[in-house]
C-alpha atoms as a PDB file:
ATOM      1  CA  UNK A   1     -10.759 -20.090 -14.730  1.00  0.00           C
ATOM      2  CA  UNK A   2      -7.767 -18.293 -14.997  1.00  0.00           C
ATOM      3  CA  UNK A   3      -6.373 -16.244 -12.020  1.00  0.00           C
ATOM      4  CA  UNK A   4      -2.983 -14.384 -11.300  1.00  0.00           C
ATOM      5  CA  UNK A   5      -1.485 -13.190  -7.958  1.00  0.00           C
ATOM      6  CA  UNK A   6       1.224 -10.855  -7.802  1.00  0.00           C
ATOM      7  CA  UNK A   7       2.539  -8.615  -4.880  1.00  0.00           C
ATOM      8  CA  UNK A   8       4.480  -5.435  -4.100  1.00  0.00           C
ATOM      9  CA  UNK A   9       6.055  -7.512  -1.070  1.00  0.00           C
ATOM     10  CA  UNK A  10       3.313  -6.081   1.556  1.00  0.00           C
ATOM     11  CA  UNK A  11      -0.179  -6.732  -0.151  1.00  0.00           C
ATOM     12  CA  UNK A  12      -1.177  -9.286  -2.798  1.00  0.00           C
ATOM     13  CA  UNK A  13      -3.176  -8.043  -6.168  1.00  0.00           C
ATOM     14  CA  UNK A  14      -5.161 -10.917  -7.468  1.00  0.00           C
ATOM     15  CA  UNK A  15      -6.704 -11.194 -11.321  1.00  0.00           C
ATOM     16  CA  UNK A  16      -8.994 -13.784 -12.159  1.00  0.00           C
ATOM     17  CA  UNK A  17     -10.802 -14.204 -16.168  1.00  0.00           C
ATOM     18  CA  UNK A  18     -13.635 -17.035 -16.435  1.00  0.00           C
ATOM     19  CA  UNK A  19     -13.257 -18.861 -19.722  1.00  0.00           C
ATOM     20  CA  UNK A  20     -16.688 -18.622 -20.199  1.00  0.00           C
ATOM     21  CA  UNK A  21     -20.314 -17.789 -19.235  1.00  0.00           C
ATOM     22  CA  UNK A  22     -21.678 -18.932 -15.315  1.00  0.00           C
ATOM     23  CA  UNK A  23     -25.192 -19.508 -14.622  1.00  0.00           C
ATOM     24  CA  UNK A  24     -26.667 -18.060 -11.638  1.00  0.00           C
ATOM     25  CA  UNK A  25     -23.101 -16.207 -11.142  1.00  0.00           C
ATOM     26  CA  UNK A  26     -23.801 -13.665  -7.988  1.00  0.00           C
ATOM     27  CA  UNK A  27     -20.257 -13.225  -7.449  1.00  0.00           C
ATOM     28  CA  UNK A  28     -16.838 -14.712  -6.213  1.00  0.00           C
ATOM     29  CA  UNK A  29     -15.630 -16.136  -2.989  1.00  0.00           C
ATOM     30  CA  UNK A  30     -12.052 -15.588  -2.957  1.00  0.00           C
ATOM     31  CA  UNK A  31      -9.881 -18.478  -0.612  1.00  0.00           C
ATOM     32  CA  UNK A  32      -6.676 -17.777   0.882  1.00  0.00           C
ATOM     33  CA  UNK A  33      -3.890 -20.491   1.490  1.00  0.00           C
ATOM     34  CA  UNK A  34      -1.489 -18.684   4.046  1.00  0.00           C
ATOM     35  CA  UNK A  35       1.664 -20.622   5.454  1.00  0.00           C
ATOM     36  CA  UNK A  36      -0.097 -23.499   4.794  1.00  0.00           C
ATOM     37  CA  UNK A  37      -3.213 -23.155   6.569  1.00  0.00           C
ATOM     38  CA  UNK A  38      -6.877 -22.107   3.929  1.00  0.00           C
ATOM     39  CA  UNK A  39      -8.582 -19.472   5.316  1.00  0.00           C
ATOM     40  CA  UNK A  40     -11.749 -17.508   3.571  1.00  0.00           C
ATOM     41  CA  UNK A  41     -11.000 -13.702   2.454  1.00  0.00           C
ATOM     42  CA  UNK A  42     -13.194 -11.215   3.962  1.00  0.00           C
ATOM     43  CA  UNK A  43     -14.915  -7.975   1.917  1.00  0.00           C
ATOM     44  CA  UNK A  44     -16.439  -4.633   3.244  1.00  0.00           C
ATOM     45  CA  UNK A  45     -18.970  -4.497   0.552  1.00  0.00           C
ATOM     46  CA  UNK A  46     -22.300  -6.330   0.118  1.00  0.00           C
ATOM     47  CA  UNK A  47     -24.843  -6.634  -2.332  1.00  0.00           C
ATOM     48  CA  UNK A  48     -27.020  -3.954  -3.042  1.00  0.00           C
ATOM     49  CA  UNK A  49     -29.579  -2.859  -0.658  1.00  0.00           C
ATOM     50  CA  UNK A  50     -27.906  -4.942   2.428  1.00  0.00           C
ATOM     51  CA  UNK A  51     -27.477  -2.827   5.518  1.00  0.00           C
ATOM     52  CA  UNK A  52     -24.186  -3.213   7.183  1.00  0.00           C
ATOM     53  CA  UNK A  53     -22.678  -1.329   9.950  1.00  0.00           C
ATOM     54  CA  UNK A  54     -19.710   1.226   9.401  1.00  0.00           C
ATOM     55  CA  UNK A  55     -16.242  -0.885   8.741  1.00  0.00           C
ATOM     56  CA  UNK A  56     -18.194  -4.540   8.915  1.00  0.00           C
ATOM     57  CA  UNK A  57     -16.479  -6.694   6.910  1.00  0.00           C
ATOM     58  CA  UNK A  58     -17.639 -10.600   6.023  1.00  0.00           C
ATOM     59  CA  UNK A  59     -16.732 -13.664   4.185  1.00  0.00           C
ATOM     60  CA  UNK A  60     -16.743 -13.453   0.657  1.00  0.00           C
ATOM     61  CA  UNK A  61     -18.712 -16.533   0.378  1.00  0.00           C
ATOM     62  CA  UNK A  62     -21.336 -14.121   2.024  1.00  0.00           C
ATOM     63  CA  UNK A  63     -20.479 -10.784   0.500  1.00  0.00           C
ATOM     64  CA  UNK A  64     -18.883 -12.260  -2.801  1.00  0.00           C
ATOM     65  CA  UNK A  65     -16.937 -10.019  -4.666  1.00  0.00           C
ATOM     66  CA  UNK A  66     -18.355  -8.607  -7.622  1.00  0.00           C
ATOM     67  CA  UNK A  67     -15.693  -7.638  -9.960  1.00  0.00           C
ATOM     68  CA  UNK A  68     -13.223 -10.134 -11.715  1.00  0.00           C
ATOM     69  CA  UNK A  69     -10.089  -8.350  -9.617  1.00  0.00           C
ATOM     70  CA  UNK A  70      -9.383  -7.625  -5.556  1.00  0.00           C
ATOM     71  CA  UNK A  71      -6.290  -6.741  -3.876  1.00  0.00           C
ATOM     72  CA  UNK A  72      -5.752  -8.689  -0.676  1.00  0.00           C
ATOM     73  CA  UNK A  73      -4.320  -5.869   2.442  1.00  0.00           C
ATOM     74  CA  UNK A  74      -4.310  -8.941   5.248  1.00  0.00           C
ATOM     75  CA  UNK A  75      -1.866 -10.525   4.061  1.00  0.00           C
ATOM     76  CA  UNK A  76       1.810  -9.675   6.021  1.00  0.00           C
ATOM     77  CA  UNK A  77       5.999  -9.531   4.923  1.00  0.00           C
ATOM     78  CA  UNK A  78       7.379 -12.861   5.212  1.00  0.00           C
ATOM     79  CA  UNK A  79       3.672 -14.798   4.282  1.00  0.00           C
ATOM     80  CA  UNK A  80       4.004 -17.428   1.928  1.00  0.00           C
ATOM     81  CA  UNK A  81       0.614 -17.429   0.358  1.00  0.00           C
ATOM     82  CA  UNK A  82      -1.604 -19.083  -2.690  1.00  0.00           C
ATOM     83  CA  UNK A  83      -5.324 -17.830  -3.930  1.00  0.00           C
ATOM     84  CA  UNK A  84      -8.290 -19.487  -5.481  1.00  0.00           C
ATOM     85  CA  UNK A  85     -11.351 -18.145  -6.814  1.00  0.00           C
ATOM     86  CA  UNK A  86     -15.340 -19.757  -6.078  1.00  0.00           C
ATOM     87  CA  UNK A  87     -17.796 -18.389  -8.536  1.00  0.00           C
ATOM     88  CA  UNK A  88     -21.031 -18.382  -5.966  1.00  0.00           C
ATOM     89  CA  UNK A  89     -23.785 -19.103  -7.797  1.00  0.00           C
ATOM     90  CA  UNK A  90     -27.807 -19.503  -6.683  1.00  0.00           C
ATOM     91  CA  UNK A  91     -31.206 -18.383  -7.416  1.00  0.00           C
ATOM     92  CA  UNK A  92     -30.566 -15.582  -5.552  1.00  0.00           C
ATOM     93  CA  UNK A  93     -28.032 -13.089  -3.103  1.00  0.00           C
ATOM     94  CA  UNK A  94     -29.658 -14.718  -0.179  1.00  0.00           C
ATOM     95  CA  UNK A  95     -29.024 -18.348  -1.412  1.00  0.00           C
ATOM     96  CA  UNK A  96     -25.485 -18.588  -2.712  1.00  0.00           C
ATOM     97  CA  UNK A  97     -23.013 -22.000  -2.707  1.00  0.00           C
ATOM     98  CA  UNK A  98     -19.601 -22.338  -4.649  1.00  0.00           C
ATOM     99  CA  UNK A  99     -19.790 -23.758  -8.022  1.00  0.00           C
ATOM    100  CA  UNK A 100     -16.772 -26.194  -7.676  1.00  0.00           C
ATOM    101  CA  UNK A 101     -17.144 -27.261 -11.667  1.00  0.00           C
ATOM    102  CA  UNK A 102     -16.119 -23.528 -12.285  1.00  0.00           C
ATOM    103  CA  UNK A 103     -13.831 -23.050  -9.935  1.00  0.00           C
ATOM    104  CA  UNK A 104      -9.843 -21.816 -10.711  1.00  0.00           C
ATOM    105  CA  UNK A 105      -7.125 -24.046  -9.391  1.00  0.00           C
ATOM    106  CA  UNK A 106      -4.526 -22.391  -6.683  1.00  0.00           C
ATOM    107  CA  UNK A 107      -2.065 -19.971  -7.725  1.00  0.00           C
ATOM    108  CA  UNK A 108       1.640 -21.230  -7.883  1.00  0.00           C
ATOM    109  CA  UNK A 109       3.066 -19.720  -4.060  1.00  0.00           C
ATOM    110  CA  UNK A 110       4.538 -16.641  -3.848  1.00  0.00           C
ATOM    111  CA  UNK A 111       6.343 -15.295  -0.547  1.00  0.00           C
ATOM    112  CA  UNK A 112       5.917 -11.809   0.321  1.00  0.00           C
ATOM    113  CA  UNK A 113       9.372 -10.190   0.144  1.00  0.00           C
ATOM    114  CA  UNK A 114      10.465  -6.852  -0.636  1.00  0.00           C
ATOM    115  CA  UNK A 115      14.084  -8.377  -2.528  1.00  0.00           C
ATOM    116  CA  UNK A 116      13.953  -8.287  -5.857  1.00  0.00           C
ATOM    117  CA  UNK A 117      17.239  -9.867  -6.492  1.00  0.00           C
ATOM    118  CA  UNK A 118      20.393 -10.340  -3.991  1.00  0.00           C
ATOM    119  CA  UNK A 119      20.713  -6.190  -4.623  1.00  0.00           C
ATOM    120  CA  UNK A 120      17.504  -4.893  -5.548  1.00  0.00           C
ATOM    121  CA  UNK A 121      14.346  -4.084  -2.687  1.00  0.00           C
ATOM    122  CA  UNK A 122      11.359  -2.169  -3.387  1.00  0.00           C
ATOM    123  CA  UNK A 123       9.302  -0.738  -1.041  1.00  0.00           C
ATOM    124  CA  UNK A 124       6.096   1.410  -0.902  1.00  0.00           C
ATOM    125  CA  UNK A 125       4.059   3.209   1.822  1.00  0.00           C
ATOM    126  CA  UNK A 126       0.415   3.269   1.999  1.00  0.00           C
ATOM    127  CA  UNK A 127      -1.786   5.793   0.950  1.00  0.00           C
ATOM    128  CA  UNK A 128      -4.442   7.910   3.151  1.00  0.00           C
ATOM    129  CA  UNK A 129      -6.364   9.210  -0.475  1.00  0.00           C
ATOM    130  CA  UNK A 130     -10.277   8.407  -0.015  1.00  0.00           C
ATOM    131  CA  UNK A 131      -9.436   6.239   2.544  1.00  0.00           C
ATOM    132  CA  UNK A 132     -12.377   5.729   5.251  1.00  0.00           C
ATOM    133  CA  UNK A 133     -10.202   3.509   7.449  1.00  0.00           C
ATOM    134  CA  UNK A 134      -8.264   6.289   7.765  1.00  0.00           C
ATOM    135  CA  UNK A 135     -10.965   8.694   9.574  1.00  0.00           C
ATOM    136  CA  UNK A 136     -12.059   5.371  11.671  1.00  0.00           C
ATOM    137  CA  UNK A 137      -9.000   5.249  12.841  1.00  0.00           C
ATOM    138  CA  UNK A 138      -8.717   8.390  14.049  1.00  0.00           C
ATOM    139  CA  UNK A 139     -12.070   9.183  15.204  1.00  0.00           C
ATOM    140  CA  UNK A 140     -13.054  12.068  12.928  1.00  0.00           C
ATOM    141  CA  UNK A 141     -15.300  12.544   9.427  1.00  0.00           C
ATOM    142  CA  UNK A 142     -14.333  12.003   5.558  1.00  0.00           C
ATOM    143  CA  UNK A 143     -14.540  16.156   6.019  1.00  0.00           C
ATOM    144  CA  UNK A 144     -11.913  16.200   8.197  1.00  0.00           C
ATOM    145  CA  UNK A 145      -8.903  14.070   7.059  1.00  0.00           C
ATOM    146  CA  UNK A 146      -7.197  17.338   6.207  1.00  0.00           C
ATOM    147  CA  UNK A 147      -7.383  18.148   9.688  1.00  0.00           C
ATOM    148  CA  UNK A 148      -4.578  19.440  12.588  1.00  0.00           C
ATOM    149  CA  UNK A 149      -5.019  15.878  14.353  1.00  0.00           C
ATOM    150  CA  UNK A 150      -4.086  14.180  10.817  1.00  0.00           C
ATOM    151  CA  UNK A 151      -1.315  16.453  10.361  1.00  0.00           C
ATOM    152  CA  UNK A 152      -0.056  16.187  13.870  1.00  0.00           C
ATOM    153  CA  UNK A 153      -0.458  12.219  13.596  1.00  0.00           C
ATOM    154  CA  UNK A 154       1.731  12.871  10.470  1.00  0.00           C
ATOM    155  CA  UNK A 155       4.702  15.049  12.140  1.00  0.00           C
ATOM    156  CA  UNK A 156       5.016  13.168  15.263  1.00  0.00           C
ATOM    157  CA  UNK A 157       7.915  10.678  14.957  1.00  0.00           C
ATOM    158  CA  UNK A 158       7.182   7.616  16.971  1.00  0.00           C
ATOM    159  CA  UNK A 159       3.388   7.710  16.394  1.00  0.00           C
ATOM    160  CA  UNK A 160       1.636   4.353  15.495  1.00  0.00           C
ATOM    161  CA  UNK A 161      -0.016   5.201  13.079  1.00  0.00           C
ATOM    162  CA  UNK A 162       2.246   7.535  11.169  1.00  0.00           C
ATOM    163  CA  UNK A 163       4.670   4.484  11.464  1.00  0.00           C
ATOM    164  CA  UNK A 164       1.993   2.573   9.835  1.00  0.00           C
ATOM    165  CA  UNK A 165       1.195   4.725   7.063  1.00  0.00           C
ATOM    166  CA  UNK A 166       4.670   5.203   6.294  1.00  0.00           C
ATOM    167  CA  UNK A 167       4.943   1.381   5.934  1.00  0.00           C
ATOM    168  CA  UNK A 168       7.913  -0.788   4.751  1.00  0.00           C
ATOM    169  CA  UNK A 169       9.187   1.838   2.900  1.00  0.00           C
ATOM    170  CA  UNK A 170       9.681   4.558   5.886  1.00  0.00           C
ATOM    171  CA  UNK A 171      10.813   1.656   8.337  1.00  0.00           C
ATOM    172  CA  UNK A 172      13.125   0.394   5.892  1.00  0.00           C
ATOM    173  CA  UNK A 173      14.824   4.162   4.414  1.00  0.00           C
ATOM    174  CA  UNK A 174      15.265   5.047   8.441  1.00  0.00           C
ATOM    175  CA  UNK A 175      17.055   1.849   9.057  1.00  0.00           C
ATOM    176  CA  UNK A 176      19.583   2.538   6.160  1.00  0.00           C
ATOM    177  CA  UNK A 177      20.239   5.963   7.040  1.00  0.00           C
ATOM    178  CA  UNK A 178      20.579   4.871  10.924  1.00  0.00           C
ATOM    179  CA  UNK A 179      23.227   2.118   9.669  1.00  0.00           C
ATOM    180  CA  UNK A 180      25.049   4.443   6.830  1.00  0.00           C
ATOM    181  CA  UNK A 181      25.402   6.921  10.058  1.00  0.00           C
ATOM    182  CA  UNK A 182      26.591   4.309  12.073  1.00  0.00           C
ATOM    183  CA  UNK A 183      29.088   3.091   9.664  1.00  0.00           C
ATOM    184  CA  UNK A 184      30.153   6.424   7.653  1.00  0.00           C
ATOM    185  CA  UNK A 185      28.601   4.972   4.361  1.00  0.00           C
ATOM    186  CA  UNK A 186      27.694   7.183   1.539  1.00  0.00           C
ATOM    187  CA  UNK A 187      24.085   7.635   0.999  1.00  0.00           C
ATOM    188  CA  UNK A 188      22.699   8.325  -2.930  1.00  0.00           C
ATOM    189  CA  UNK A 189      19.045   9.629  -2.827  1.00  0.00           C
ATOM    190  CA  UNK A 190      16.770  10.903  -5.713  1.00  0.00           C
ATOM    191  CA  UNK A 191      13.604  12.469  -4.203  1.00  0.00           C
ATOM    192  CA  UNK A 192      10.607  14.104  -6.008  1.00  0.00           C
ATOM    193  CA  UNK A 193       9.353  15.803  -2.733  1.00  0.00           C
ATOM    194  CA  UNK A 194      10.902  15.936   0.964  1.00  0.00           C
ATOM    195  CA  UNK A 195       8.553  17.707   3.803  1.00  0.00           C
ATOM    196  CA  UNK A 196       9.730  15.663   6.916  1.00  0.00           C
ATOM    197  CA  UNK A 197      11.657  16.199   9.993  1.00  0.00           C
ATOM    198  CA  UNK A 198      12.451  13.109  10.674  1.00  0.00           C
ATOM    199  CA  UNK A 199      13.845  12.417   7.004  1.00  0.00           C
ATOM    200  CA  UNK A 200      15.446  15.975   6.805  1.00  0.00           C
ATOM    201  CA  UNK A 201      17.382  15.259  10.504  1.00  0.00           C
ATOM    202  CA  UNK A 202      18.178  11.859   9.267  1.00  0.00           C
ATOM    203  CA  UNK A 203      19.961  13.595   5.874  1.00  0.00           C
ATOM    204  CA  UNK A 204      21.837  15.824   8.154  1.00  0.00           C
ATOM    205  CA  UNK A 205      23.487  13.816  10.152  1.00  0.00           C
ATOM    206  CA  UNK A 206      24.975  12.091   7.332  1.00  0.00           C
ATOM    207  CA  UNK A 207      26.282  15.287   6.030  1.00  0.00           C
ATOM    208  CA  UNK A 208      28.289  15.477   3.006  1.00  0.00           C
ATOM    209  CA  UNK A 209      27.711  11.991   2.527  1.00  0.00           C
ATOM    210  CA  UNK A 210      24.052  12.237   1.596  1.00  0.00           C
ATOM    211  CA  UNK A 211      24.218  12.569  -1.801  1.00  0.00           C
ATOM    212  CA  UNK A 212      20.304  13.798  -2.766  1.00  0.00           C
ATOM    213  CA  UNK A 213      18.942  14.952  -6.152  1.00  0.00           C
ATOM    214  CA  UNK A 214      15.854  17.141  -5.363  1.00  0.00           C
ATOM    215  CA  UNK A 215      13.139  17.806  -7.391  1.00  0.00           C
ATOM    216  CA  UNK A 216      10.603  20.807  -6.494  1.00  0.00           C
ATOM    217  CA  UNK A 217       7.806  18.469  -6.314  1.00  0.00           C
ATOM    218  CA  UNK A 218       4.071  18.091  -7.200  1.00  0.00           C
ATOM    219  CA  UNK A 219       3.940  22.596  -8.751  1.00  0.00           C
ATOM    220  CA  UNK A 220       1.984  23.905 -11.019  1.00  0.00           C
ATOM    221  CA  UNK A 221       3.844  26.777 -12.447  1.00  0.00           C
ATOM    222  CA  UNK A 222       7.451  27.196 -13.196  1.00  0.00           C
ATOM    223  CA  UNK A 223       9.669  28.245 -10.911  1.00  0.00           C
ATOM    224  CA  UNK A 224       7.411  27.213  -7.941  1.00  0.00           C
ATOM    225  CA  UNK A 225       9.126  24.718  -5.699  1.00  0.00           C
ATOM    226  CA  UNK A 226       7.509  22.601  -2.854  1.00  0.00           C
ATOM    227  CA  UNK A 227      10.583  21.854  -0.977  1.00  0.00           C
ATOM    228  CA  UNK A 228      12.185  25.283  -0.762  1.00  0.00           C
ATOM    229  CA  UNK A 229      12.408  24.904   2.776  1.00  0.00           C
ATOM    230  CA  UNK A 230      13.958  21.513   3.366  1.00  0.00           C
ATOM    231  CA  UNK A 231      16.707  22.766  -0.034  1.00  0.00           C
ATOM    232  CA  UNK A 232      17.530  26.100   2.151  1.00  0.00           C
ATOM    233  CA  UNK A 233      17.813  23.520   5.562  1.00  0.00           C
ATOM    234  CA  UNK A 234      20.430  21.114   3.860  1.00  0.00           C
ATOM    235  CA  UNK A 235      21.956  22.930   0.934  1.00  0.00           C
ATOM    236  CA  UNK A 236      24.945  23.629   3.224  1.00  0.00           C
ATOM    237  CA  UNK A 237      25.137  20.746   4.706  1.00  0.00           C
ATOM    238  CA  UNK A 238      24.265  17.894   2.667  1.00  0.00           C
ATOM    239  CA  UNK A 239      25.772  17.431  -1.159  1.00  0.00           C
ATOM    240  CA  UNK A 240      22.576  18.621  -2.566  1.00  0.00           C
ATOM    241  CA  UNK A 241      21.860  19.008  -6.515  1.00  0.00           C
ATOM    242  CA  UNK A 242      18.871  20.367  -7.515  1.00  0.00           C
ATOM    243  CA  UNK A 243      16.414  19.483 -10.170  1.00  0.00           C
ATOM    244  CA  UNK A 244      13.431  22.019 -10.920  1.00  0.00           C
ATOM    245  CA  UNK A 245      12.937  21.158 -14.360  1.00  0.00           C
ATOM    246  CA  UNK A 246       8.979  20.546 -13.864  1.00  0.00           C
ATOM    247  CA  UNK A 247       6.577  22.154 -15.022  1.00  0.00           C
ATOM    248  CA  UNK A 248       8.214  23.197 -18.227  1.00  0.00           C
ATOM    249  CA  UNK A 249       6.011  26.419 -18.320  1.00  0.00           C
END
């Protein structure tokens, strides 16, 4: 079996292609070598027609996965991990054991860093789109993630969990704007939509060494622009160029 793991230096997508037809094949088991020490990935989803309770999650050598793909979020910045993949195989859902004959060997190790290169990072947030976790998290319904306590959660600086959706990529933009400040670096910025207060103070007290191309964001018609009211907050005090090119018509 075949099997690829690649990351985004926070969470670990892993691809896996059989060379050829299982019997009995119910599903994978997924294994997880972290830091040295193999540990069994957990799922949230079962097999058809198994209750569960709301957020349960189990081993995959219990709930295999059922797809040839899964991206793992438990593993953390800094890990140094390696995957395998255990087709489970048995007469049926209830009667499942890895099929060791079948089995992939461990991916080559990969460390989970956001440096690309000596000069280049990348880093990403993490999305609250269809999430349930989300609404678990903060006590309300699927109906409701639109709500005034998501979009206070959002707003408030210092909140947990805004700090965690914002992820590596918020933790990491504040730190370089709190050291360019420090240090009266120049800052060059190129953003496709800006709606924070924390970001927009953070810009300012750079002044005219931000440097920011700003789009006009995710519009449908043009001359519509989604940041018109952070471009009137820092076109006088930031060296702001703007870009409103989209939508064409």
């Amino acid at each position: 079996m075949k099997v690829k793991a690649y990351h985004n230096g926070d969470d670990v997508f892993i691809a896996w292609r059989p060379e050829g037809f299982i019997p009995n094949y119910r599903g994978f088991a997924l294994l997880r070598r972290r830091n040295g020490l193999e540990e069994v990935v957990n799922t949230w989803v079962g097999f058809e027609g198994q209750s569960h309770q709301e957020g349960e999650h189990r081993a995959s050598t219990n709930w295999s996965i059922q797809k040839y793909q899964w991206t793992d979020y438990m593993a953390n910045p800094g890990d140094k991990v390696q995957y395998r993949v255990l087709p489970m195989v048995g007469p049926d859902k209830a009667t499942l054991r890895p099929d060791p004959a079948t089995s992939s060997n461990w991916t080559e190790a990969i460390t989970l860093t956001h440096e690309f290169d000596p000069k280049i990072e990348a880093y990403f947030n993490r999305g609250i789109v269809a999430a349930q976790w989300v609404s678990r998290r903060l006590g309300i319904t699927a109906d409701d993630l639109k709500s005034k306590k998501l979009g206070t959660v959002i707003e408030t600086p210092n909140d947990p969990f805004r700090r965690y959706l914002h992820g590596p990529l918020g933790s990491r933009s504040f730190e370089v704007l709190a050291d360019a400040a420090k240090h009266k670096r120049q800052i060059y910025a190129a953003l496709y939509e800006l709606d924070d207060e924390q970001l927009e103070a953070a810009l300012e007290t750079l002044g005219q060494r931000a440097h920011v191309v700003l789009a006009n964001g995710s519009v449908k018609k043009h001359g519509e622009d989604q940041n018109n009211d952070a471009r009137e907050r820092l076109r006088d005090t930031i060296d702001l160029h703007d870009d409103l090119s989209r939508p064409a018509r």
